[in-house]
N, C-alpha and C. Protein backbone atom coordinates (compact mmCIF):
# COMPACT_ATOMS: atom_id res chain seq x y z
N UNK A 1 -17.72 -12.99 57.54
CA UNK A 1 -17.36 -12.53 56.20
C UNK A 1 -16.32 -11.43 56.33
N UNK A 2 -15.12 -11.84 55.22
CA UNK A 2 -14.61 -10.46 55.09
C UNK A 2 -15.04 -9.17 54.58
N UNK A 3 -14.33 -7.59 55.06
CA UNK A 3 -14.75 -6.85 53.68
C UNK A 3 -14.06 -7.02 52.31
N UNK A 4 -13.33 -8.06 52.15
CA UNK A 4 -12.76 -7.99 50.96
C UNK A 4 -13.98 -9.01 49.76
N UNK A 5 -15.45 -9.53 50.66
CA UNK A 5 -15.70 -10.11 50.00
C UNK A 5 -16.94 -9.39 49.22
N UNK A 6 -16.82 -8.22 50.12
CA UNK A 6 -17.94 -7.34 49.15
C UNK A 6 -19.63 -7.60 49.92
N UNK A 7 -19.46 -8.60 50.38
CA UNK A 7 -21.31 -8.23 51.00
C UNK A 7 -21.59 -7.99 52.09
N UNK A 8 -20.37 -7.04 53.26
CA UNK A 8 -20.89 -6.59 54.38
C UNK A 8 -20.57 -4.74 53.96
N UNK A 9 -19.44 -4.68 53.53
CA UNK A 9 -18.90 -3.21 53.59
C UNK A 9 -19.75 -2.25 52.42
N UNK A 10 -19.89 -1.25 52.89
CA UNK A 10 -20.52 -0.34 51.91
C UNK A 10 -19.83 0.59 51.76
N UNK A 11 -18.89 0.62 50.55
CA UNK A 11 -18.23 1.70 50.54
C UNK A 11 -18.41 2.97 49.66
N UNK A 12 -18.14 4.16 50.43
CA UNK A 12 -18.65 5.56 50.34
C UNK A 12 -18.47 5.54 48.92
N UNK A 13 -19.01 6.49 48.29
CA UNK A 13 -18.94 7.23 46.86
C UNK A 13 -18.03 7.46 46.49
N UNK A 14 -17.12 8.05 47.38
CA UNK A 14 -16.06 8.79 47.06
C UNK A 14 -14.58 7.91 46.61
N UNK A 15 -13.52 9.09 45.45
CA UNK A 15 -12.95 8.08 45.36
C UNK A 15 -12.24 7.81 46.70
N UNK A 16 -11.03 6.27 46.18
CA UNK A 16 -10.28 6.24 47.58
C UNK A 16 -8.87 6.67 47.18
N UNK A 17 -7.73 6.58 48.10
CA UNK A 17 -6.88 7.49 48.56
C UNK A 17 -5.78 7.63 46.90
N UNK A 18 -6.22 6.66 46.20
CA UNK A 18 -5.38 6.91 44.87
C UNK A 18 -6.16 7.50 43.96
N UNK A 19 -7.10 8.32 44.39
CA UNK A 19 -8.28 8.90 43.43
C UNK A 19 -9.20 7.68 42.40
N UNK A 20 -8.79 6.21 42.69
CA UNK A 20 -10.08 5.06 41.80
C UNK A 20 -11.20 5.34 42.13
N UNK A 21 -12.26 5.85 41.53
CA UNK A 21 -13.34 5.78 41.98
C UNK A 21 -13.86 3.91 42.57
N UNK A 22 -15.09 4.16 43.08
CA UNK A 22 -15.24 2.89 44.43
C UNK A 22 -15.53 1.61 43.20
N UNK A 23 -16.05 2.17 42.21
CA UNK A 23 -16.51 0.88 41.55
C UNK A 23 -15.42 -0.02 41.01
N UNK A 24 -14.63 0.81 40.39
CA UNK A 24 -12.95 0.95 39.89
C UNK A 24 -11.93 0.04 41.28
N UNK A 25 -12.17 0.30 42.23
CA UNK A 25 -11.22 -0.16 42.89
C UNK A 25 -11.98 -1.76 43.39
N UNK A 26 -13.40 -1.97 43.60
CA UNK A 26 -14.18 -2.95 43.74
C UNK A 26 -13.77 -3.94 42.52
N UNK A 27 -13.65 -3.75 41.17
CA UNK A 27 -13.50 -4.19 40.23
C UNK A 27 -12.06 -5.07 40.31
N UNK A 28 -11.04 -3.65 40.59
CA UNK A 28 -9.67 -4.71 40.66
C UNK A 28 -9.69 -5.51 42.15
N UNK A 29 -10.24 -5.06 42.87
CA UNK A 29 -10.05 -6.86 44.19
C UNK A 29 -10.49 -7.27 44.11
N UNK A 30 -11.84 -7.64 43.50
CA UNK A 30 -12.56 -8.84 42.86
C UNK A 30 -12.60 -9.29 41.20
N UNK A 31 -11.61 -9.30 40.80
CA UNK A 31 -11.02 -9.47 39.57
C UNK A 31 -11.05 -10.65 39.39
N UNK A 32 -10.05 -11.32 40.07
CA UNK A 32 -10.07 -13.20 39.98
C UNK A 32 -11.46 -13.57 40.03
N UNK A 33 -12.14 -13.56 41.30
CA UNK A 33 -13.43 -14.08 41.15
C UNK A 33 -14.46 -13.53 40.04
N UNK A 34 -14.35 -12.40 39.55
CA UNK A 34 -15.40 -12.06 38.11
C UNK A 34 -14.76 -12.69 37.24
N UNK A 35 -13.53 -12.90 37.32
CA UNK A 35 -13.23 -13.85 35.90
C UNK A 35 -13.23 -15.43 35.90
N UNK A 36 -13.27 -15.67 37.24
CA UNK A 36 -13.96 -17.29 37.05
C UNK A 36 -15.44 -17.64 37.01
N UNK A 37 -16.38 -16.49 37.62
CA UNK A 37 -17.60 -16.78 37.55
C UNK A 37 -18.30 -16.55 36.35
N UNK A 38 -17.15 -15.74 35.45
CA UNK A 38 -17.30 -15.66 33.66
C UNK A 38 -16.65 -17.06 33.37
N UNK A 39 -16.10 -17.39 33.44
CA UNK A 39 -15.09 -18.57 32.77
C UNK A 39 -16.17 -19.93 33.08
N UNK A 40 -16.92 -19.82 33.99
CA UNK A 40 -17.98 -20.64 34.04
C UNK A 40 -18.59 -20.76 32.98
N UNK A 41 -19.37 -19.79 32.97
CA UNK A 41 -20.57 -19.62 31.53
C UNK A 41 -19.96 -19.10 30.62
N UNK A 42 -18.94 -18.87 30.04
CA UNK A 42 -18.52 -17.97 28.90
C UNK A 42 -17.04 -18.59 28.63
N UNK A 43 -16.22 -19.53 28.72
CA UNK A 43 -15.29 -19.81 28.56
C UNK A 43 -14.49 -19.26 27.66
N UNK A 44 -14.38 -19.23 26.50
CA UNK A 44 -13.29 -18.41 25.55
C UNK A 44 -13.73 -16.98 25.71
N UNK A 45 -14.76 -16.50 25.84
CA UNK A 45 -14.87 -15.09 26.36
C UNK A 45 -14.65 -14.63 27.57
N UNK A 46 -14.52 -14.88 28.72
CA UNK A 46 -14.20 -14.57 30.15
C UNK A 46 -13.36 -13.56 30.27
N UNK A 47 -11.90 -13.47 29.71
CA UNK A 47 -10.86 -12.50 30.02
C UNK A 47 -12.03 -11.04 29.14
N UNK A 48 -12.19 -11.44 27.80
CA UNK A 48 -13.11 -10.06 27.14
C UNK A 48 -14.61 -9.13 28.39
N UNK A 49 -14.75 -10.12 28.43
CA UNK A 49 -15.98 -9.76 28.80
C UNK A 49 -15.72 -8.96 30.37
N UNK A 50 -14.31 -9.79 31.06
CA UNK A 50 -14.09 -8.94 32.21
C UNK A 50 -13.25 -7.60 31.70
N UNK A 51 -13.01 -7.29 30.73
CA UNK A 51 -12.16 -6.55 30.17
C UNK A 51 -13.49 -5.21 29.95
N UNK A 52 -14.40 -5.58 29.08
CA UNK A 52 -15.71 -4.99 28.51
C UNK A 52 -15.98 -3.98 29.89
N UNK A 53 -16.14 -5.29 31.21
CA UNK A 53 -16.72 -4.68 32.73
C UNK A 53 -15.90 -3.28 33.21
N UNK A 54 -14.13 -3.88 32.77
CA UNK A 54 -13.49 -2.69 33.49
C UNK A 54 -13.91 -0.97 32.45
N UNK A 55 -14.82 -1.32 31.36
CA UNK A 55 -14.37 -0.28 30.57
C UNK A 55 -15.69 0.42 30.94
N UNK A 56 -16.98 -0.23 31.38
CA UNK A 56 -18.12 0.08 32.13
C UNK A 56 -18.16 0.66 33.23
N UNK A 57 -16.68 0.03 34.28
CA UNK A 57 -17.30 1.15 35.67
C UNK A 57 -15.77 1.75 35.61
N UNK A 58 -14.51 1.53 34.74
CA UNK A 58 -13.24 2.91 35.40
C UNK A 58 -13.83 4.15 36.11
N UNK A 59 -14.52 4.50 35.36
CA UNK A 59 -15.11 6.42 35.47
C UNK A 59 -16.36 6.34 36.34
N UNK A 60 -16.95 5.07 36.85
CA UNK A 60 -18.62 5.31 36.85
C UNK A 60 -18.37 5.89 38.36
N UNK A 61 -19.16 6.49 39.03
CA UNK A 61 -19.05 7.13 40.27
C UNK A 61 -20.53 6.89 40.83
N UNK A 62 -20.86 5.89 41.67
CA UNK A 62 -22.43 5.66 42.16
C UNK A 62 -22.66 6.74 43.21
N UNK A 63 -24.13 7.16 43.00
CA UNK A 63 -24.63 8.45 43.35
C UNK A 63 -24.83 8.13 44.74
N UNK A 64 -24.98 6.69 45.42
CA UNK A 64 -24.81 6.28 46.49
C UNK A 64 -23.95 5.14 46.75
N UNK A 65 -23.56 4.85 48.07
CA UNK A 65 -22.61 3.29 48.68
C UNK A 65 -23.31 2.36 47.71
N UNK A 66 -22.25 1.43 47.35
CA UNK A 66 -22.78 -0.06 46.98
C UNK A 66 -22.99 -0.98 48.09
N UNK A 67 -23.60 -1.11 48.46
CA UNK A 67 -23.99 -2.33 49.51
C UNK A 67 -23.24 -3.48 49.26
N UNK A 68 -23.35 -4.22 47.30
CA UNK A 68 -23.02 -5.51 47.22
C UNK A 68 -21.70 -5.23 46.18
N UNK A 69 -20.61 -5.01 45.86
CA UNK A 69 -20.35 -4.67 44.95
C UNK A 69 -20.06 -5.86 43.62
N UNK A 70 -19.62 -7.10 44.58
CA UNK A 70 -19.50 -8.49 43.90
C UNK A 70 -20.64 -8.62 42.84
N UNK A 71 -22.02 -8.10 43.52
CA UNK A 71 -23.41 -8.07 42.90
C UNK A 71 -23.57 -6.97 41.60
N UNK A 72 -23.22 -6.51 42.44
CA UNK A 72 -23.04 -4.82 40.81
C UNK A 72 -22.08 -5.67 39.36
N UNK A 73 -21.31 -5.86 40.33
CA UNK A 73 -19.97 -6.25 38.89
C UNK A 73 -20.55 -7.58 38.30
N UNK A 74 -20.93 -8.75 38.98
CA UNK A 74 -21.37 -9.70 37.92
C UNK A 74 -22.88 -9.54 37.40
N UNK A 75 -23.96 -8.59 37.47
CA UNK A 75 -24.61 -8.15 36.84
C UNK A 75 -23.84 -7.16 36.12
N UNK A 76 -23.44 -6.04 35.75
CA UNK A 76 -22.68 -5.54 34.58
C UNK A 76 -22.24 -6.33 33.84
N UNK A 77 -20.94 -7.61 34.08
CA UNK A 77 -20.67 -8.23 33.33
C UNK A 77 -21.59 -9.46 32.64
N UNK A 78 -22.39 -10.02 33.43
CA UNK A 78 -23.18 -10.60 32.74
C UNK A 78 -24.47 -9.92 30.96
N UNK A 79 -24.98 -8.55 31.66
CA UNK A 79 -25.25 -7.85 30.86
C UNK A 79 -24.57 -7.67 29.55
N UNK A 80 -23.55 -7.47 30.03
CA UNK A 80 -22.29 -7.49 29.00
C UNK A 80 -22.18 -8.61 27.65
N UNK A 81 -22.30 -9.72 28.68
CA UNK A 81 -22.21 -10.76 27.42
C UNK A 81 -23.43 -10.99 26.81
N UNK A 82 -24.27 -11.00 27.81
CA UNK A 82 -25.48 -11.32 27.17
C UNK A 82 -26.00 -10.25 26.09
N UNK A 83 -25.01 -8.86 25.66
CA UNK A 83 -25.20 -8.47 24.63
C UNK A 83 -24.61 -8.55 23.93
N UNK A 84 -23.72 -8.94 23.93
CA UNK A 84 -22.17 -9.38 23.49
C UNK A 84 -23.00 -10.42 22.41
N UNK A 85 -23.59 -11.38 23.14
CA UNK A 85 -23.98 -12.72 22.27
C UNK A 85 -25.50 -12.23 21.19
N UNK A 86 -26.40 -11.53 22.17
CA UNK A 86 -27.37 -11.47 21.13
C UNK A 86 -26.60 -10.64 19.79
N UNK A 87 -25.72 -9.62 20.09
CA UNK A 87 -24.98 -9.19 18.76
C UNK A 87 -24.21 -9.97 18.02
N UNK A 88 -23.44 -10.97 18.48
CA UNK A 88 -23.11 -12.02 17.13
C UNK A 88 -24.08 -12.84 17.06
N UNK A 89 -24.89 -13.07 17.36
CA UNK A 89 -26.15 -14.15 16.47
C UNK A 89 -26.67 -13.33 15.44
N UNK A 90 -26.72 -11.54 15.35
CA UNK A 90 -27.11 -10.59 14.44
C UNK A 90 -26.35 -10.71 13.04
N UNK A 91 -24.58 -10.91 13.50
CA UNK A 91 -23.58 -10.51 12.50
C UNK A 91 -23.84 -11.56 11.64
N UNK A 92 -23.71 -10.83 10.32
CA UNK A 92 -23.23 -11.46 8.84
C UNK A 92 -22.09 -11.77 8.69
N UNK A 93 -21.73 -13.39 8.66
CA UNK A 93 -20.89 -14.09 8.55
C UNK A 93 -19.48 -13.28 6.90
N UNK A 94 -18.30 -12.80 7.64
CA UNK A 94 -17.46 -12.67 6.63
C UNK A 94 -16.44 -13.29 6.38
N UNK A 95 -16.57 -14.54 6.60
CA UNK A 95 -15.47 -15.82 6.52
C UNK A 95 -15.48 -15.96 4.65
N UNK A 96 -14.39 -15.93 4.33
CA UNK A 96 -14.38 -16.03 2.58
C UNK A 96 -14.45 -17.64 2.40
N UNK A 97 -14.17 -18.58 4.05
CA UNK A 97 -14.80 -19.97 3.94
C UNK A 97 -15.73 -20.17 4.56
N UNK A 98 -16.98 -19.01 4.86
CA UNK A 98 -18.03 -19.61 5.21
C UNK A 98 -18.63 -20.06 3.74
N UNK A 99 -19.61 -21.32 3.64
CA UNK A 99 -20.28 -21.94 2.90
C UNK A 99 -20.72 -20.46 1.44
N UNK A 100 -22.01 -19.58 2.25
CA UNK A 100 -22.50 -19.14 1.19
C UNK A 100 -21.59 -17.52 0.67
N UNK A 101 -20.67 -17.46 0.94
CA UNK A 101 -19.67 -16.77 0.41
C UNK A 101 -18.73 -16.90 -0.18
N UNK A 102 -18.36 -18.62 -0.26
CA UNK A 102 -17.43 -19.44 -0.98
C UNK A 102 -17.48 -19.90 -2.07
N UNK A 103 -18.70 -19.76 -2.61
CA UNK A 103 -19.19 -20.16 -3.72
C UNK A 103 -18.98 -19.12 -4.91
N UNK A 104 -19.37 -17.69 -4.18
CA UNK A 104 -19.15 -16.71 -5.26
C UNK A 104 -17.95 -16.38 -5.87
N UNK A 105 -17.89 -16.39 -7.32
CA UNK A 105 -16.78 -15.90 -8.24
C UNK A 105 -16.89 -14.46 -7.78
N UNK A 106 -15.90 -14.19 -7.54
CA UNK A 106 -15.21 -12.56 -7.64
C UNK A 106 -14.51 -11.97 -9.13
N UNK A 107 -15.26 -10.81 -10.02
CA UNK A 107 -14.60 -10.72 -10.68
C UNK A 107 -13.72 -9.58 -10.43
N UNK A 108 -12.78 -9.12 -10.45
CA UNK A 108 -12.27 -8.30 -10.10
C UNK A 108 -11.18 -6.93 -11.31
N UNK A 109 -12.66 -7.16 -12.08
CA UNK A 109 -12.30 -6.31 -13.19
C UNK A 109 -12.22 -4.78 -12.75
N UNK A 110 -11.57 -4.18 -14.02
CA UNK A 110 -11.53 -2.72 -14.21
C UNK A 110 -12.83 -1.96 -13.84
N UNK A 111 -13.70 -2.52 -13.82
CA UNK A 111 -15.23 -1.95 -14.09
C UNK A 111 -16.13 -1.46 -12.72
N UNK A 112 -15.32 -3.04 -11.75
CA UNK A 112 -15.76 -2.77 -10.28
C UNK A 112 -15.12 -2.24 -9.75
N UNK A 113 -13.81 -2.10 -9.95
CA UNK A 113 -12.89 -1.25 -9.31
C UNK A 113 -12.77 0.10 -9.12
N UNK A 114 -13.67 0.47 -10.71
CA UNK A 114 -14.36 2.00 -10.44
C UNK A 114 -15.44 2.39 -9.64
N UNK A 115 -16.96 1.03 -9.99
CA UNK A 115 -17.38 0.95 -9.11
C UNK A 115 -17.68 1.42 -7.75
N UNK A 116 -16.37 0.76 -7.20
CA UNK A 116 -16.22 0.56 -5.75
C UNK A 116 -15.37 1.95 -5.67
N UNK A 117 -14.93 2.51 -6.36
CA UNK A 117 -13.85 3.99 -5.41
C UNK A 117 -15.35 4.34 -6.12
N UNK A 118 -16.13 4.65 -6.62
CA UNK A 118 -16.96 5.56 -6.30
C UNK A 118 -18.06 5.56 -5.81
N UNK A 119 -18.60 4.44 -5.21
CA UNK A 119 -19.23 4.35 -3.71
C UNK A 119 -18.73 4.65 -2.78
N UNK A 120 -17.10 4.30 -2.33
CA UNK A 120 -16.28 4.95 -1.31
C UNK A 120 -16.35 6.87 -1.28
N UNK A 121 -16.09 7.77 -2.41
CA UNK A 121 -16.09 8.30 -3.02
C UNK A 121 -17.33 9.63 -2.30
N UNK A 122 -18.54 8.37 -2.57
CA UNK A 122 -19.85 9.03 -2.52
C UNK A 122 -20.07 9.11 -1.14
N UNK A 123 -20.07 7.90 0.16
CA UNK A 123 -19.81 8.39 1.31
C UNK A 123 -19.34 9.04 1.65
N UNK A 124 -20.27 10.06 3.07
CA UNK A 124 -19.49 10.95 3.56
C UNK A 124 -18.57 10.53 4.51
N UNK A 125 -17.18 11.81 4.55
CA UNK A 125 -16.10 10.95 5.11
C UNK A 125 -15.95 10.07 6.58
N UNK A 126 -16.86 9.95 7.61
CA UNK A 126 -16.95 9.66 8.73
C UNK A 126 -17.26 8.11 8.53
N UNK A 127 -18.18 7.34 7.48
CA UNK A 127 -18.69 6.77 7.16
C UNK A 127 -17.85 5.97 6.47
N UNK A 128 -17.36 6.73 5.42
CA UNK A 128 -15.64 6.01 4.99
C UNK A 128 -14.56 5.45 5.74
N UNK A 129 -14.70 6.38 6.53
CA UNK A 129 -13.37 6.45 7.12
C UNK A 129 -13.38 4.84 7.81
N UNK A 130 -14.67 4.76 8.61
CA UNK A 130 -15.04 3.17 9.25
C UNK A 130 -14.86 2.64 8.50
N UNK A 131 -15.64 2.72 7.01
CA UNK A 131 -15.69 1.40 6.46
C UNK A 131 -14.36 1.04 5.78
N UNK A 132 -13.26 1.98 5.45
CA UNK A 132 -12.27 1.73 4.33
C UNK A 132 -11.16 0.74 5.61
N UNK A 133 -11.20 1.42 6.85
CA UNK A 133 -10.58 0.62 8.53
C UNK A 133 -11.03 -0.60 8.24
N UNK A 134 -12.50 -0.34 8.25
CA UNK A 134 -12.61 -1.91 8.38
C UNK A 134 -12.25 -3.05 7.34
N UNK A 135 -13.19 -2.59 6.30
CA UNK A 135 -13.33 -3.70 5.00
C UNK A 135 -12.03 -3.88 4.25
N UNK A 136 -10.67 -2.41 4.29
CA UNK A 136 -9.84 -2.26 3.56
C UNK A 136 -8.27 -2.56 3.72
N UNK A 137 -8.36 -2.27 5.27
CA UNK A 137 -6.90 -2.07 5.98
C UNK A 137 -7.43 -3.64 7.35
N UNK A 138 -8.78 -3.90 7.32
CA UNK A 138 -8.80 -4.99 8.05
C UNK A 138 -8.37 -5.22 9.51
N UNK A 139 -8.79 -3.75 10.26
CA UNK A 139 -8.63 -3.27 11.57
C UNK A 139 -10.62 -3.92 12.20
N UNK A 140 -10.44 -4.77 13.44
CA UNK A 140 -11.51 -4.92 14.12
C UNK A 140 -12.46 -3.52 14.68
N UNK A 141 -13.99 -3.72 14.93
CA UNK A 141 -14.65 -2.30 15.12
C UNK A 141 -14.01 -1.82 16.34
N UNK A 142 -13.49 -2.45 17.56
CA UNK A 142 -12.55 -2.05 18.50
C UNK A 142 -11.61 -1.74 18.25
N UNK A 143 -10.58 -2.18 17.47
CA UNK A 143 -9.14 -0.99 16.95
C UNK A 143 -10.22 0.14 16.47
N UNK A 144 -11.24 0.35 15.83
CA UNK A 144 -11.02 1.16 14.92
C UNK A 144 -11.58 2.16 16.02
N UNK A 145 -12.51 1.91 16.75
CA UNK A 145 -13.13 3.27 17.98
C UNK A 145 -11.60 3.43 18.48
N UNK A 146 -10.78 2.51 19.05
CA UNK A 146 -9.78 3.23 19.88
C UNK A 146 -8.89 4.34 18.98
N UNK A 147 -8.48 4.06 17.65
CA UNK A 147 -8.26 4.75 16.86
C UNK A 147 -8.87 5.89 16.91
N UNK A 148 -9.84 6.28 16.23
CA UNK A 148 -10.43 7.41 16.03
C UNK A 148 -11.36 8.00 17.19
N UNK A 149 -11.13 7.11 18.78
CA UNK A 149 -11.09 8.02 19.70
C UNK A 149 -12.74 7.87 19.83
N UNK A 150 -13.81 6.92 19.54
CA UNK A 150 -15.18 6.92 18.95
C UNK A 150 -15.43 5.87 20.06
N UNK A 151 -17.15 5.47 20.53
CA UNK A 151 -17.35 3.91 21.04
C UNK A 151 -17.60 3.05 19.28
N UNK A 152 -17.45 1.69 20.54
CA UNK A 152 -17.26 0.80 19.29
C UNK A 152 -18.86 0.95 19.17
N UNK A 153 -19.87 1.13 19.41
CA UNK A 153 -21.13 1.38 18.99
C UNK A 153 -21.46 2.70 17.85
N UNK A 154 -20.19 2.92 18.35
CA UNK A 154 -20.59 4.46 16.87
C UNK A 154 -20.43 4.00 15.48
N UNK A 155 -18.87 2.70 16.22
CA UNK A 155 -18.79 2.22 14.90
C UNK A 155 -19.51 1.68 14.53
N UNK A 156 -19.70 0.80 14.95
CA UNK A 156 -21.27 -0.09 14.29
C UNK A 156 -22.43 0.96 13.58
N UNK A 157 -22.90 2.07 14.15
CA UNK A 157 -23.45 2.37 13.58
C UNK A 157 -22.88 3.06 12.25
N UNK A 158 -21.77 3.57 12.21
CA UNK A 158 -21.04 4.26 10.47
C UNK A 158 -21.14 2.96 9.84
N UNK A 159 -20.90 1.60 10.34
CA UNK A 159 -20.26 0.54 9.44
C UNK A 159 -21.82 0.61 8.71
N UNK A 160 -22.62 0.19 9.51
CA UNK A 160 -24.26 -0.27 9.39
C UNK A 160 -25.01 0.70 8.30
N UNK A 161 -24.57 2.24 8.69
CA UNK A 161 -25.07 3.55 7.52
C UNK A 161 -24.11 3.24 6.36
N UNK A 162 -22.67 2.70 6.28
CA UNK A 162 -21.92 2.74 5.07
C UNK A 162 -22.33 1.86 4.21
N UNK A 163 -23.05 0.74 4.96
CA UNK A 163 -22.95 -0.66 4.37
C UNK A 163 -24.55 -0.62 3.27
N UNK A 164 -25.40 -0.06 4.17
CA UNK A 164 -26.44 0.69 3.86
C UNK A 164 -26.49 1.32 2.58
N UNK A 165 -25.76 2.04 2.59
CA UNK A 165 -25.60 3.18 1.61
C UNK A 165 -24.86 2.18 0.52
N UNK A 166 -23.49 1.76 0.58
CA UNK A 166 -23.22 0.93 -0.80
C UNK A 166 -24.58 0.27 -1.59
N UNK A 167 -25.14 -0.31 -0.29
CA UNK A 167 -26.16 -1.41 -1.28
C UNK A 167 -27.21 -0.55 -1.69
N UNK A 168 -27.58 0.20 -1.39
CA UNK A 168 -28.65 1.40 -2.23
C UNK A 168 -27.64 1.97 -3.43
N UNK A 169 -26.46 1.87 -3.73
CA UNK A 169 -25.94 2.45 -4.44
C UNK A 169 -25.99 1.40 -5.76
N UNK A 170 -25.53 0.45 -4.94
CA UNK A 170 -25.66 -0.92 -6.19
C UNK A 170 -26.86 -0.97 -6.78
N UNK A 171 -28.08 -1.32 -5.77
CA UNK A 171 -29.34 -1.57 -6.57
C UNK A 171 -29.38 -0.06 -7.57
N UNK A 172 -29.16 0.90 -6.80
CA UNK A 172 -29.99 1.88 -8.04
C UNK A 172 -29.02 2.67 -8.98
């Protein structure tokens, strides 16, 4: 076996001579192979999901040698998708041609229009700020963390409290 294949060499903690930390530099020489052993099981997701991996270990610094690192990286990335997927089986479909959203008349009177700026209005601004990115200007929850400098999990959670909050606003 080579060491380029990752399951004899254990390399130190430390970074190496371009300051990458070890996981970081493990990541880019086994790049091709994490993205075909994604492209296996994940086909239109493969490039994302190896993309997701690099954003998991750039910075990570293991407190000891990796023994396997091939092993580290396609468990991360697998992890990855496999949350990747249980979270879109969660999402509420916003296709204006999915089936039960196609049906509804939109009226788009004077009335909702007030409405709606004053639910925007009534959120506090952090909460806005996601949701007006998202729902308004039609930026993905990933533009919108890189934007405002946030994880895309924060966003999810402002979108999730904004979305929250409108519909308590409607019912009551």
């Amino acid at each position: 076996m080579s060491p380029l294949d990752g399951q004899i060499t254990a390399p130190d903690a430390s970074p190496s001579e371009d300051g990458t930390p070890p996981l970081a530099d493990a990541y880019l020489r086994h790049l091709d192979w994490l993205t075909a052993l994604l492209a296996r099981r994940y086909p239109q997701d493969a490039d994302d999901i190896a993309q997701d991996t690099w954003l998991r270990v750039h910075d990570y610094r293991p407190p000891r040698p990796v023994r396997s690192p091939r092993s580290l990286l396609a468990r991360i990335a697998l992890n990855l998708a496999a949350s990747r997927f249980r979270k879109s089986s969660r999402e509420i479909p916003t296709d204006p041609d999915h089936a039960p959203l196609a049906g509804r008349v939109i009226d788009a009177s004077q009335e909702q229009a007030v409405l709606f700026e004053q639910m925007m209005l009534a959120l506090p601004p952090k909460l806005r700020d996601v949701f007006v990115l998202n729902h308004v200007r039609g930026l993905t929850y990933r533009e919108i963390a890189q934007l405002r400098g946030i994880s895309v999990k924060a966003v999810e959670k402002r979108m999730t409290q904004a979305i929250a909050r409108c519909a308590d606003m409607i019912r009551g």
